[in-house]
Protein backbone atom coordinates (compact mmCIF):
# COMPACT_ATOMS: atom_id res chain seq x y z
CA UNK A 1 75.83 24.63 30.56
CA UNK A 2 77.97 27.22 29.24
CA UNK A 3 80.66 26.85 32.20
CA UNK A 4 80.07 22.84 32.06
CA UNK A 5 81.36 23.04 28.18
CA UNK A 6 84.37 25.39 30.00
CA UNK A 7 85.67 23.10 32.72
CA UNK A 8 85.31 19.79 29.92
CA UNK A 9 87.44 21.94 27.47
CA UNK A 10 89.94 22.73 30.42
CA UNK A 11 90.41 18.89 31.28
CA UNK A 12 90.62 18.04 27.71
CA UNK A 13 93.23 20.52 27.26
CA UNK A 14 95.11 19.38 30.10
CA UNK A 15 94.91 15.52 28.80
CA UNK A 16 95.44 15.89 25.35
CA UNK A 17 99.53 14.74 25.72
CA UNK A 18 98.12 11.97 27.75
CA UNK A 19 99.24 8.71 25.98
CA UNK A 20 96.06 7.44 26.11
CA UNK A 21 94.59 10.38 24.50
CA UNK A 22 93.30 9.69 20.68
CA UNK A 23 94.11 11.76 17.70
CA UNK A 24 90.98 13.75 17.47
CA UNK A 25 91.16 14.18 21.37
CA UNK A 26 95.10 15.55 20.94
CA UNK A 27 94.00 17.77 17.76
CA UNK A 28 90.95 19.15 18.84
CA UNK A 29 90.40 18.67 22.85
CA UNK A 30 90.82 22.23 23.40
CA UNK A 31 88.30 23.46 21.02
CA UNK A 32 84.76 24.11 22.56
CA UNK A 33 83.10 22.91 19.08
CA UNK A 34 84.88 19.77 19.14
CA UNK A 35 83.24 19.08 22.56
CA UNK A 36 79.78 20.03 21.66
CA UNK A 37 79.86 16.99 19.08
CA UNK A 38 80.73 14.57 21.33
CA UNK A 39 78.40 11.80 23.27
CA UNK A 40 78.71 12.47 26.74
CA UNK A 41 76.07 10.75 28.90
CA UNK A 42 75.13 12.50 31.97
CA UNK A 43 74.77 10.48 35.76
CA UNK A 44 72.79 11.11 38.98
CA UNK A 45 75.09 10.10 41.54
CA UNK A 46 78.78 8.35 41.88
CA UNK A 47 79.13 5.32 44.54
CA UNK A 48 82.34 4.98 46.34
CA UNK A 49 83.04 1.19 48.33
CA UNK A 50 84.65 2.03 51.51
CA UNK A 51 85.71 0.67 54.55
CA UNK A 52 83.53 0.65 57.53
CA UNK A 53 84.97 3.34 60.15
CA UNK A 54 84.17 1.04 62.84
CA UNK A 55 85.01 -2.39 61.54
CA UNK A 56 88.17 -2.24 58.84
CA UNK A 57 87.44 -5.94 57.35
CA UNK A 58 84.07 -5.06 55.83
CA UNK A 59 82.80 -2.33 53.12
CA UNK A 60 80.46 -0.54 52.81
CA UNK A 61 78.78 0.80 49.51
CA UNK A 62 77.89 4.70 49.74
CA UNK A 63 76.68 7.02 46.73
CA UNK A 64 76.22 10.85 46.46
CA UNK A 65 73.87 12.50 44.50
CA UNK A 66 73.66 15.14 42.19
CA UNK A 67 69.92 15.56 40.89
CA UNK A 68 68.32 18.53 39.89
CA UNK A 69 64.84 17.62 41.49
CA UNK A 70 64.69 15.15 44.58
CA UNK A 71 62.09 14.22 46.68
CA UNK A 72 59.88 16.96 44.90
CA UNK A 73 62.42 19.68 46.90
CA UNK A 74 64.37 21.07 44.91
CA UNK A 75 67.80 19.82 43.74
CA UNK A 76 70.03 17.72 45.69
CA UNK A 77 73.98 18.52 45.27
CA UNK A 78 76.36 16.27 47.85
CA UNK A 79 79.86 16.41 49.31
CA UNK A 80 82.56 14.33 48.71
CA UNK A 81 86.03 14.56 49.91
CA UNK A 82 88.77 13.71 46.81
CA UNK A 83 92.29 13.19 47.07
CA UNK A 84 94.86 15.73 46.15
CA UNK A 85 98.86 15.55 46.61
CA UNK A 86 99.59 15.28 50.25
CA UNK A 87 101.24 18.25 52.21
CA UNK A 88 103.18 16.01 55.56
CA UNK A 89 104.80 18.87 56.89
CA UNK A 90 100.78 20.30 57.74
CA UNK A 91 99.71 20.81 60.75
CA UNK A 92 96.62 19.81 59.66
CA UNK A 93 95.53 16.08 59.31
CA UNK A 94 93.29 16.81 56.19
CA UNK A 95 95.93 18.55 54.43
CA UNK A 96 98.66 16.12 55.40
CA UNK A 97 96.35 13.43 53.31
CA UNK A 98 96.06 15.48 50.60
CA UNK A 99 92.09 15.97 51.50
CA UNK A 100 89.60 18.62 49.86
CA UNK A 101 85.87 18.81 50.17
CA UNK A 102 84.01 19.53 47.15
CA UNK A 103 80.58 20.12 45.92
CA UNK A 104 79.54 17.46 43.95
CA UNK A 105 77.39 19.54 40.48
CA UNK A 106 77.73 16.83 37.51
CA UNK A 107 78.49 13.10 37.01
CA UNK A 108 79.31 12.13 33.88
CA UNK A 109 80.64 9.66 31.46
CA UNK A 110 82.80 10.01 28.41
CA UNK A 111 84.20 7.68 26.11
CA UNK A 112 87.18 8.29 23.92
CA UNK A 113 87.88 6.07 20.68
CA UNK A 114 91.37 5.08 19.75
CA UNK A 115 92.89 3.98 16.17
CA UNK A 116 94.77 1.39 17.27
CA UNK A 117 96.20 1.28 13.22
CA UNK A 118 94.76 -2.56 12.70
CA UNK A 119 92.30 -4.21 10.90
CA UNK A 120 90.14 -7.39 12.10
CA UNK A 121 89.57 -10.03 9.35
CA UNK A 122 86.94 -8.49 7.64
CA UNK A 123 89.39 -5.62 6.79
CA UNK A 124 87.59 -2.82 9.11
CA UNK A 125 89.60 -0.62 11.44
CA UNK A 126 90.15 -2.14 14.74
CA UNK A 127 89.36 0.43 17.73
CA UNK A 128 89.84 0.77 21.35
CA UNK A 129 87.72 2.88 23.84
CA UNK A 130 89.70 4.97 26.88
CA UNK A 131 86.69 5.45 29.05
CA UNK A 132 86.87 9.15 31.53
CA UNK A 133 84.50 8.94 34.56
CA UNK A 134 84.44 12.66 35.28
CA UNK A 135 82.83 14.92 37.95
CA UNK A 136 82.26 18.97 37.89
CA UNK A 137 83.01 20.26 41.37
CA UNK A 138 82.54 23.34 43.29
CA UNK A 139 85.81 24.05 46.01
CA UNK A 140 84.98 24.61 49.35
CA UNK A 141 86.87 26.55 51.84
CA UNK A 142 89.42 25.64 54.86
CA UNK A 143 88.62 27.87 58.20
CA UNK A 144 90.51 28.03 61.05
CA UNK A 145 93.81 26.62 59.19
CA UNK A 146 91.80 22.95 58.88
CA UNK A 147 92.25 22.25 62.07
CA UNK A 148 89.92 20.22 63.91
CA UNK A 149 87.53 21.98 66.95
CA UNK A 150 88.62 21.63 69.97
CA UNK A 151 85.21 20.31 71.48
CA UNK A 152 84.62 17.75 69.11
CA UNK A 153 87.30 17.19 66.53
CA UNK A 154 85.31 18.10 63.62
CA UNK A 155 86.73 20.13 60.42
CA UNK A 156 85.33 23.34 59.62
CA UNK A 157 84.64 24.42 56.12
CA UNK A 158 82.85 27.48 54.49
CA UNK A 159 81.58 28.63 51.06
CA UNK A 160 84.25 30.11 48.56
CA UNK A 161 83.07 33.70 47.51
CA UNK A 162 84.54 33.79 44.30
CA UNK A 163 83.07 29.83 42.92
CA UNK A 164 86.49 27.91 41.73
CA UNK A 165 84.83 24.77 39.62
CA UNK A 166 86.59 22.56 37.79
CA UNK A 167 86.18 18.79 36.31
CA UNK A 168 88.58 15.83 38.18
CA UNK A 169 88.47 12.14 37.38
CA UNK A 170 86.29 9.65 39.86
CA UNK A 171 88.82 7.70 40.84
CA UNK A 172 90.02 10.88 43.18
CA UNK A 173 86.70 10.47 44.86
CA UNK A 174 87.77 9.31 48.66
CA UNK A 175 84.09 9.24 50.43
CA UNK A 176 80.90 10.65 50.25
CA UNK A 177 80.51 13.65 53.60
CA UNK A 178 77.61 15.91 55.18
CA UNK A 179 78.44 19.41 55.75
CA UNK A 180 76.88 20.05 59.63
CA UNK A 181 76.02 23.99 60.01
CA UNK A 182 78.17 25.31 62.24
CA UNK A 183 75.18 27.12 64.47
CA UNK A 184 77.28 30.32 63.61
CA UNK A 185 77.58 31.82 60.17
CA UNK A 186 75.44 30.77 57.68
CA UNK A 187 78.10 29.46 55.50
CA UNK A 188 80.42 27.59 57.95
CA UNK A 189 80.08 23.92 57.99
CA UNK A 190 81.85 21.02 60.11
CA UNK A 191 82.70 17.52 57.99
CA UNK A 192 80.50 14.91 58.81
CA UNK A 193 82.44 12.00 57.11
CA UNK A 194 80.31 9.11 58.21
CA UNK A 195 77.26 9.20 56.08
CA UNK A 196 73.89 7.80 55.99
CA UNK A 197 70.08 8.01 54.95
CA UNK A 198 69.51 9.06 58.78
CA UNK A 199 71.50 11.26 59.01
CA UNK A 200 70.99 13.13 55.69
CA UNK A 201 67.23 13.49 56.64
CA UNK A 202 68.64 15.04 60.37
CA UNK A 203 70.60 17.29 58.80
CA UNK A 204 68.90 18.64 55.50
């Protein structure tokens, strides 16, 4: 929890000249205490609508999970791809989107309330809520300069030795993804981007 009340403060610190930030947020965002008083109400999953890969005029609804017990096995932590700033001199197609896999560890909601400095007829303060959909996330790894394998086109990806977390906004979220062991080392993984029940139980 200790490192969850880190990576809030971090964001917090890094939004508090955001326009849309309130005065308590701007005064005392940075400040661990602050935090720790707040109401911030903890999910189980984000859903992302997407288009279907094979058919661009329908969506599909997908979710990943983040749940400390599932199926009576243990916890269940997904991948998600989120959006970064594009690179488009890359040679790689992942990086020229701006793409980065990411552990999926905590879902969670926060709302922050705003003085808007006016009073409704019964004289009371008048306030507005800036909601913050948020997400802690573990980094993964490129290998092999993210460039896709020349068998089969997939993207590998391994484990970070030295954990870089941090908290990002949903709305970076681009889809849900399986990480396929590689059949090599045990913490090399090819992107599986196109996700379902099926093949979740296959894999895991």
């Amino acid at each position: 929890m200790s490192e969850f009340i880190q990576s809030l403060t971090s964001y917090f610190a890094a939004f508090r000249m955001d326009p849309d930030a309130s005065s308590d947020l701007r005064a005392s965002g940075s400040r661990e205490s602050w935090i720790l008083h707040q109401k911030i109400r903890i999910a189980n999953s984000v859903t992302v609508t997407i288009q279907q890969h094979n058919n661009p005029d329908a969506v599909i609804v997908q979710k990943a999970r983040c749940v400390e017990k599932w199926r009576r096995h243990g916890n269940r932590f997904d991948y998600i791809l989120i959006q970064e700033d594009r690179v488009p001199r890359n040679n790689s197609w992942v990086r020229q989107q701006g793409y980065r896999p990411v552990k999926l560890l905590y879902a969670f909601h926060f709302s922050d309330r705003i003085n808007t400095g006016k009073a409704n007829a019964n004289g009371r303060v008048v306030w507005r809520s800036v909601h913050h959909d948020l997400l802690l996330v573990e980094e993964l790894e490129y290998l092999s300069s993210a460039m896709p394998n020349v068998n089969h086109g997939m993207i590998m990806y391994g484990d970070v030795l030295q954990k870089s977390r941090r908290i990002i906004n949903v709305s970076s979220v681009v889809i849900p993804m399986h990480l396929v062991p590689s059949g090599g080392d045990d913490n090399q993984y090819f992107i599986n981007q196109y996700t379902s029940l099926e093949t979740y139980n296959m894999i895991y």
